[in-house]
Protein backbone atom coordinates (compact mmCIF):
# COMPACT_ATOMS: atom_id res chain seq x y z
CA UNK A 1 136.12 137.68 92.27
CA UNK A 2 136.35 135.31 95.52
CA UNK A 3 133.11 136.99 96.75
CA UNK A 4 131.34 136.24 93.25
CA UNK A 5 132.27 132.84 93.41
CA UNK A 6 131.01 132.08 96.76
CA UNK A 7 127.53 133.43 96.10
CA UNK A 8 127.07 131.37 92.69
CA UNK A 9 128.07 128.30 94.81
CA UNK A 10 125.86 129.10 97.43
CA UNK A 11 123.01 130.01 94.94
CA UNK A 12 124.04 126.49 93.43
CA UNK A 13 123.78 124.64 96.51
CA UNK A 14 120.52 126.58 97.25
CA UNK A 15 118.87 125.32 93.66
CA UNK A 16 120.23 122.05 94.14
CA UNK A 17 118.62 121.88 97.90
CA UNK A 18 115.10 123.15 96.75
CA UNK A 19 115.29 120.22 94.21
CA UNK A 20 116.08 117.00 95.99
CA UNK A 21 113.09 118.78 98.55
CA UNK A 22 110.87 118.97 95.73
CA UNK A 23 112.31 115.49 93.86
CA UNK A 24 112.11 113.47 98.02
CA UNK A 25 108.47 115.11 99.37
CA UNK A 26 106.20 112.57 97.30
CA UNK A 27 107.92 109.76 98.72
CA UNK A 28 107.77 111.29 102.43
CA UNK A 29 104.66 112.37 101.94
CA UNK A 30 103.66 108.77 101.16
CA UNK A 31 105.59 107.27 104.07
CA UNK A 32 103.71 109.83 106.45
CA UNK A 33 100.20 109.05 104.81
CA UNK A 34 100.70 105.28 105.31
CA UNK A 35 100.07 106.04 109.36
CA UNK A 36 97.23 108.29 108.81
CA UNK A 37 93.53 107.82 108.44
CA UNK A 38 92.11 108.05 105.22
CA UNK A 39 90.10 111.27 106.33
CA UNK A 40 93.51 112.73 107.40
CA UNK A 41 94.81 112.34 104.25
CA UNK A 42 91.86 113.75 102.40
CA UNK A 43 91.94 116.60 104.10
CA UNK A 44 96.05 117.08 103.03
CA UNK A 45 97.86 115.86 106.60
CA UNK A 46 101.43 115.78 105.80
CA UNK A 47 103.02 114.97 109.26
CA UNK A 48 103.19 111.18 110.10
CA UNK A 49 100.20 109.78 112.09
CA UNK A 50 99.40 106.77 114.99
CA UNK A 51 97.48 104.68 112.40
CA UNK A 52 100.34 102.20 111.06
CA UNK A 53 99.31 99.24 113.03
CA UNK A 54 95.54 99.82 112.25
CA UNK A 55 96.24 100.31 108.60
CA UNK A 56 98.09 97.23 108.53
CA UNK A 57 95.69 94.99 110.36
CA UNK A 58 93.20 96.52 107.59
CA UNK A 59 95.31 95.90 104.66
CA UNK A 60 95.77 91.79 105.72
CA UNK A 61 92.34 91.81 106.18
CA UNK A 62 91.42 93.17 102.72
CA UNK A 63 93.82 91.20 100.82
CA UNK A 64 96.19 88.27 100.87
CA UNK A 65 99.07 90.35 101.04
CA UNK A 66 101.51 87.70 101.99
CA UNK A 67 100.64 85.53 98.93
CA UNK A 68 100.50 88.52 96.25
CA UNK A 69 104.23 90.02 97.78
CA UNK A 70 105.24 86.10 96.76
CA UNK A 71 103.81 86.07 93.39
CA UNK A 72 105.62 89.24 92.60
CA UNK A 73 109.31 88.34 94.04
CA UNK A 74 108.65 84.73 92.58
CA UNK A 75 108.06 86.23 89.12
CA UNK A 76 110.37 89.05 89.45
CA UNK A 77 113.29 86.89 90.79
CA UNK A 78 112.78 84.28 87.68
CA UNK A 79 112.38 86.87 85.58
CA UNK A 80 115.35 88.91 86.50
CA UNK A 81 117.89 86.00 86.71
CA UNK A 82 116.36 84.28 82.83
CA UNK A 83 116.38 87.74 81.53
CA UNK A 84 120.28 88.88 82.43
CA UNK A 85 121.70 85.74 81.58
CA UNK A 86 120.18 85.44 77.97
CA UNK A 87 120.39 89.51 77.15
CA UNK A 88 124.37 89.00 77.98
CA UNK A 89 125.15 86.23 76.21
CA UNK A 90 123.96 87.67 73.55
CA UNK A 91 125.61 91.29 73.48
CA UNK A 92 128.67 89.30 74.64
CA UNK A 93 128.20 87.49 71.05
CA UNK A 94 127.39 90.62 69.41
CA UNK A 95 130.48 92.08 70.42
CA UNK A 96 133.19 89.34 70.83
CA UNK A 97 131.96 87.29 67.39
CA UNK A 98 132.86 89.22 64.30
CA UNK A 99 130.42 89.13 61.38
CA UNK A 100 129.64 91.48 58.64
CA UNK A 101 125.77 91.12 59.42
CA UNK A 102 125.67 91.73 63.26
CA UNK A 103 124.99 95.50 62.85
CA UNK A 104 121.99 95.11 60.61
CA UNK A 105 120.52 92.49 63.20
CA UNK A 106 121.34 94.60 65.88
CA UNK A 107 119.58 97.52 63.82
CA UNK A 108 116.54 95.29 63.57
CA UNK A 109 116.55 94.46 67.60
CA UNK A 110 116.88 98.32 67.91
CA UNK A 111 113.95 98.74 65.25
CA UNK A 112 111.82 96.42 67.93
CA UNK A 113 111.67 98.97 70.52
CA UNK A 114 109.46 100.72 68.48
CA UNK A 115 106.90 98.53 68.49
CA UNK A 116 104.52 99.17 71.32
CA UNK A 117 103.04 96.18 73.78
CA UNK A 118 100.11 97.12 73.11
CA UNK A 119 99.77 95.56 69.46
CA UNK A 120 101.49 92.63 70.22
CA UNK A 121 99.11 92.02 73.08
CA UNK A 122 96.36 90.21 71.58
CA UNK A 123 99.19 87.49 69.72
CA UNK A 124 100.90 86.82 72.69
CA UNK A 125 97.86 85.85 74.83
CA UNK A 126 96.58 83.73 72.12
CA UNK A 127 99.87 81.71 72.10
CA UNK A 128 99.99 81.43 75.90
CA UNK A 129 96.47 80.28 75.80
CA UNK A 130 97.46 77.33 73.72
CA UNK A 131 100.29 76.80 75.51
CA UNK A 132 98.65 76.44 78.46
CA UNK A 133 100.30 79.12 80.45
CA UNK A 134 98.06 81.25 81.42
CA UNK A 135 98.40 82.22 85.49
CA UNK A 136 101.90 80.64 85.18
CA UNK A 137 105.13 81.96 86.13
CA UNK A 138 106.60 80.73 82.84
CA UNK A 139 103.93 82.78 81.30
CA UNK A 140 104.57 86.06 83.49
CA UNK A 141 108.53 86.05 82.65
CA UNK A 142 109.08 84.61 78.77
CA UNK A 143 107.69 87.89 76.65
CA UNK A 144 110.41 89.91 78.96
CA UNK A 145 113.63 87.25 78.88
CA UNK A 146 115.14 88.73 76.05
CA UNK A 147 114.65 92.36 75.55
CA UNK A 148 116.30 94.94 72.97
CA UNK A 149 117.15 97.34 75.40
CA UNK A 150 119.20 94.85 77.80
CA UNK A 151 120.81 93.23 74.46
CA UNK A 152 122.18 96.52 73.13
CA UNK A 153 123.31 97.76 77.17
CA UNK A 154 125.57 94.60 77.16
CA UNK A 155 126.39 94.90 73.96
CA UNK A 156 127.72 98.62 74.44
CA UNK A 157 129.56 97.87 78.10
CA UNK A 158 131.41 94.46 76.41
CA UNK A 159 133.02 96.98 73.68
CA UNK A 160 135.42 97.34 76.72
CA UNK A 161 135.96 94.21 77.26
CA UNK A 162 139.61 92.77 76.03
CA UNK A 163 139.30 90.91 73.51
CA UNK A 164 142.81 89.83 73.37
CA UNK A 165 141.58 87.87 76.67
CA UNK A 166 139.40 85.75 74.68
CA UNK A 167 141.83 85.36 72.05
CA UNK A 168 144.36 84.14 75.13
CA UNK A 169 141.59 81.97 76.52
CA UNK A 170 140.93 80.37 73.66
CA UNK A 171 144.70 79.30 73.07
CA UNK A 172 144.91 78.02 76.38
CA UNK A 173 141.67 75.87 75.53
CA UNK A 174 138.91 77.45 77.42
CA UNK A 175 135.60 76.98 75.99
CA UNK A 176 133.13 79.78 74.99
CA UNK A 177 131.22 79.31 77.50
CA UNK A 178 133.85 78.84 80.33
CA UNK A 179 135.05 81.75 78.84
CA UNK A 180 131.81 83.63 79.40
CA UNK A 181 131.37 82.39 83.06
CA UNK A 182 135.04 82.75 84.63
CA UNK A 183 136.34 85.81 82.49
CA UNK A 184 133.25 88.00 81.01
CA UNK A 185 131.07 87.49 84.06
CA UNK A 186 133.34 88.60 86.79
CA UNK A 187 134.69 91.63 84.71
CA UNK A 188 131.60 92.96 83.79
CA UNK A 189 130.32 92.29 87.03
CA UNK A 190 128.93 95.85 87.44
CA UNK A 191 127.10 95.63 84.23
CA UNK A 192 125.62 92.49 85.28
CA UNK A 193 124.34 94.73 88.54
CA UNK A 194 123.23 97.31 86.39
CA UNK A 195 121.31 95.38 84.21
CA UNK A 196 119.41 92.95 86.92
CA UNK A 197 118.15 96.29 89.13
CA UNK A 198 116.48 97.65 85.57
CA UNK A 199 115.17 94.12 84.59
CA UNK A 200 114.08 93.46 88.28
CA UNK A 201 112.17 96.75 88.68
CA UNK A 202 110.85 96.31 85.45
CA UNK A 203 108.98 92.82 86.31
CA UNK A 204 108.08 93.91 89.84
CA UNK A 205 106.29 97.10 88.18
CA UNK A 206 104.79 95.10 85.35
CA UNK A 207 101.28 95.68 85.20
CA UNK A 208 99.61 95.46 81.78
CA UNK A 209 100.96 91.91 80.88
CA UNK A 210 100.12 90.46 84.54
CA UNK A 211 96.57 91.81 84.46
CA UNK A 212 95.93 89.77 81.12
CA UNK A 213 97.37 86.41 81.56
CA UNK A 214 97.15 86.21 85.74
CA UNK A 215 93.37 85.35 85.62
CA UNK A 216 92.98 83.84 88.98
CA UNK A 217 92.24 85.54 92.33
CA UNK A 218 95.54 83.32 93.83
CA UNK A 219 97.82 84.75 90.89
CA UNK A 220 97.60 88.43 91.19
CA UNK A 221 100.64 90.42 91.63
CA UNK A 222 101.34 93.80 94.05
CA UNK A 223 100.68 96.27 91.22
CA UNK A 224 97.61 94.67 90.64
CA UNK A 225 96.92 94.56 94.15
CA UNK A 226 97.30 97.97 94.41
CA UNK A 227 94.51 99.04 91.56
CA UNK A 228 92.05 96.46 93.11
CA UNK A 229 92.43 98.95 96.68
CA UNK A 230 90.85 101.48 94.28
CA UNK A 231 88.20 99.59 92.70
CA UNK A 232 85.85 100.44 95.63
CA UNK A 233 82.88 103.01 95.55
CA UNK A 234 84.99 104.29 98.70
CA UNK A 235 88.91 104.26 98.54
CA UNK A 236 91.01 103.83 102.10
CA UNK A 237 93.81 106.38 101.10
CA UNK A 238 95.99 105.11 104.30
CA UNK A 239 95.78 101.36 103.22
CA UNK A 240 96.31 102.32 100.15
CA UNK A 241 99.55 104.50 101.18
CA UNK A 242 100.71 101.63 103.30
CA UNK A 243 99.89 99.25 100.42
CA UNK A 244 102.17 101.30 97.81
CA UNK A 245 105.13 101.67 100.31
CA UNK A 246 105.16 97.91 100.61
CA UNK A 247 105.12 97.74 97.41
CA UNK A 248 108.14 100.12 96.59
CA UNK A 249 110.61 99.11 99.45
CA UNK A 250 111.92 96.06 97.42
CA UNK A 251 112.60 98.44 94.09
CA UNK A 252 114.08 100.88 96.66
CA UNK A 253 116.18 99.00 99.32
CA UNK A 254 117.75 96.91 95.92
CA UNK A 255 118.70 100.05 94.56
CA UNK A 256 120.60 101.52 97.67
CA UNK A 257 121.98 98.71 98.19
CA UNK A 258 123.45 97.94 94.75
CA UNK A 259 124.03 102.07 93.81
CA UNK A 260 127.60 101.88 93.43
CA UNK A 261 127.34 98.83 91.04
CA UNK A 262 124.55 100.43 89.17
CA UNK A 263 126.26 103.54 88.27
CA UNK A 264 128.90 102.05 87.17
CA UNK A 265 127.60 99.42 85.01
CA UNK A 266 125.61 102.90 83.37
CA UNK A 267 129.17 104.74 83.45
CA UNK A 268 130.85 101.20 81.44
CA UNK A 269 127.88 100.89 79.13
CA UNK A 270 128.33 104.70 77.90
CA UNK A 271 131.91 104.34 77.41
């Protein structure tokens, strides 16, 4: 029986190995291409090269990478901080405020996700033409401040939340809004975490939206930045590599370094 049990968990251990080798190689393999030549790469190098520096001195070269790495964190930043703060006020309202129609307006949020970008597209751009906000950061962050998904993830994690601790607060005076910023906010401070890596890596990967209303050369973003490196007759694949690690090492270092938080702001949200 012992014997039987230590091969499954070695043959577990085994599967589970092969996987994260499978699930990590893309990654490595792009960190290792970023210091090869393009040639290298073409012909399937996998071990890391000498050609950092000379990729890099390329890449500045080719494009205002300082400037476009601005635009993004800029736009990202705004867009993360706007977007958290008005997606959980209002699943803190959907949860702490009791009404007989919050469900069915809920239901219709939910119903929104099914409605692709795509055919809202051509609305949206004529109302930020009007509006003047085209190449704006105004005009990369308000379609994406209040989003279904965010609403209903704070909306889920606050069914946790005490609500005899709002009832006290509100006896002792505390307004709704202090109420929201001294008690909710440092409680569901996990959630918050949670919710501000998926918002933040979803505006610092936004592509589709960018590439319509960022019209000027000055505005682009990294994403964008990255398809323009392939627009050539002849595609650098080691600027290119280098370009795309830049690119992921804010998504990635935030995420490491907010893990704990993140998993359990998921963990609260589920319960």
């Amino acid at each position: 029986m012992k014997k039987g049990k230590y091969v499954s968990g070695a043959a577990m251990y085994i599967f589970l190995v092969i996987i994260c080798v499978f699930s990590a190689f893309p990654f490595v393999w792009m960190l290792s291409a970023a210091t090869n030549r393009s040639v290298d790469i073409i012909r399937g190098k996998v071990f890391p090269g000498t050609y950092l520096v000379e990729n890099f001195k390329t890449l500045i070269r080719t494009v205002d990478l300082g400037r476009t790495f601005w635009n993004s964190a800029r736009n990202s930043v705004a867009g993360t901080l706007g977007s958290v703060f008005i997606c959980s006020m209002a699943g803190y309202g959907f949860q702490i405020y009791r009404d007989r129609a919050k469900d069915r307006l809920m239901s219709i949020l939910l119903l929104s996700m099914m409605v692709p970008f795509a055919s809202v597209m051509v609305p949206l751009y004529r109302m930020f033409s009007i509006a003047n906000l085209l190449d704006t950061t105004a005009g990369f962050i308000l379609p994406s401040l209040s989003t279904a998904f965010l609403i209903f993830f704070f909306r889920q994690s606050s069914m946790s939340f005490p609500y005899e601790i709002v009832q006290a607060a509100r006896v002792d005076g505390l307004g709704e809004f202090g109420i929201y910023a001294r008690i909710y906010f440092p409680v569901m401070a996990p959630t918050f975490a949670a919710a501000a890596i998926v918002s933040f890596m979803a505006n610092w990967n936004n592509y589709l939206w960018p590439l319509i209303i960022m019209q000027k050369q000055e505005s682009r973003t990294m994403p964008m930045m990255l398809v323009g490196l392939t627009a050539g007759y002849v595609t650098d694949y080691g600027i290119l590599m280098l370009a795309v690690t830049i690119c992921t090492l804010p998504t990635v270092l935030l995420f490491f370094t907010q893990q704990k938080r993140f998993v359990a702001g998921i963990l609260g949200s589920v319960k």
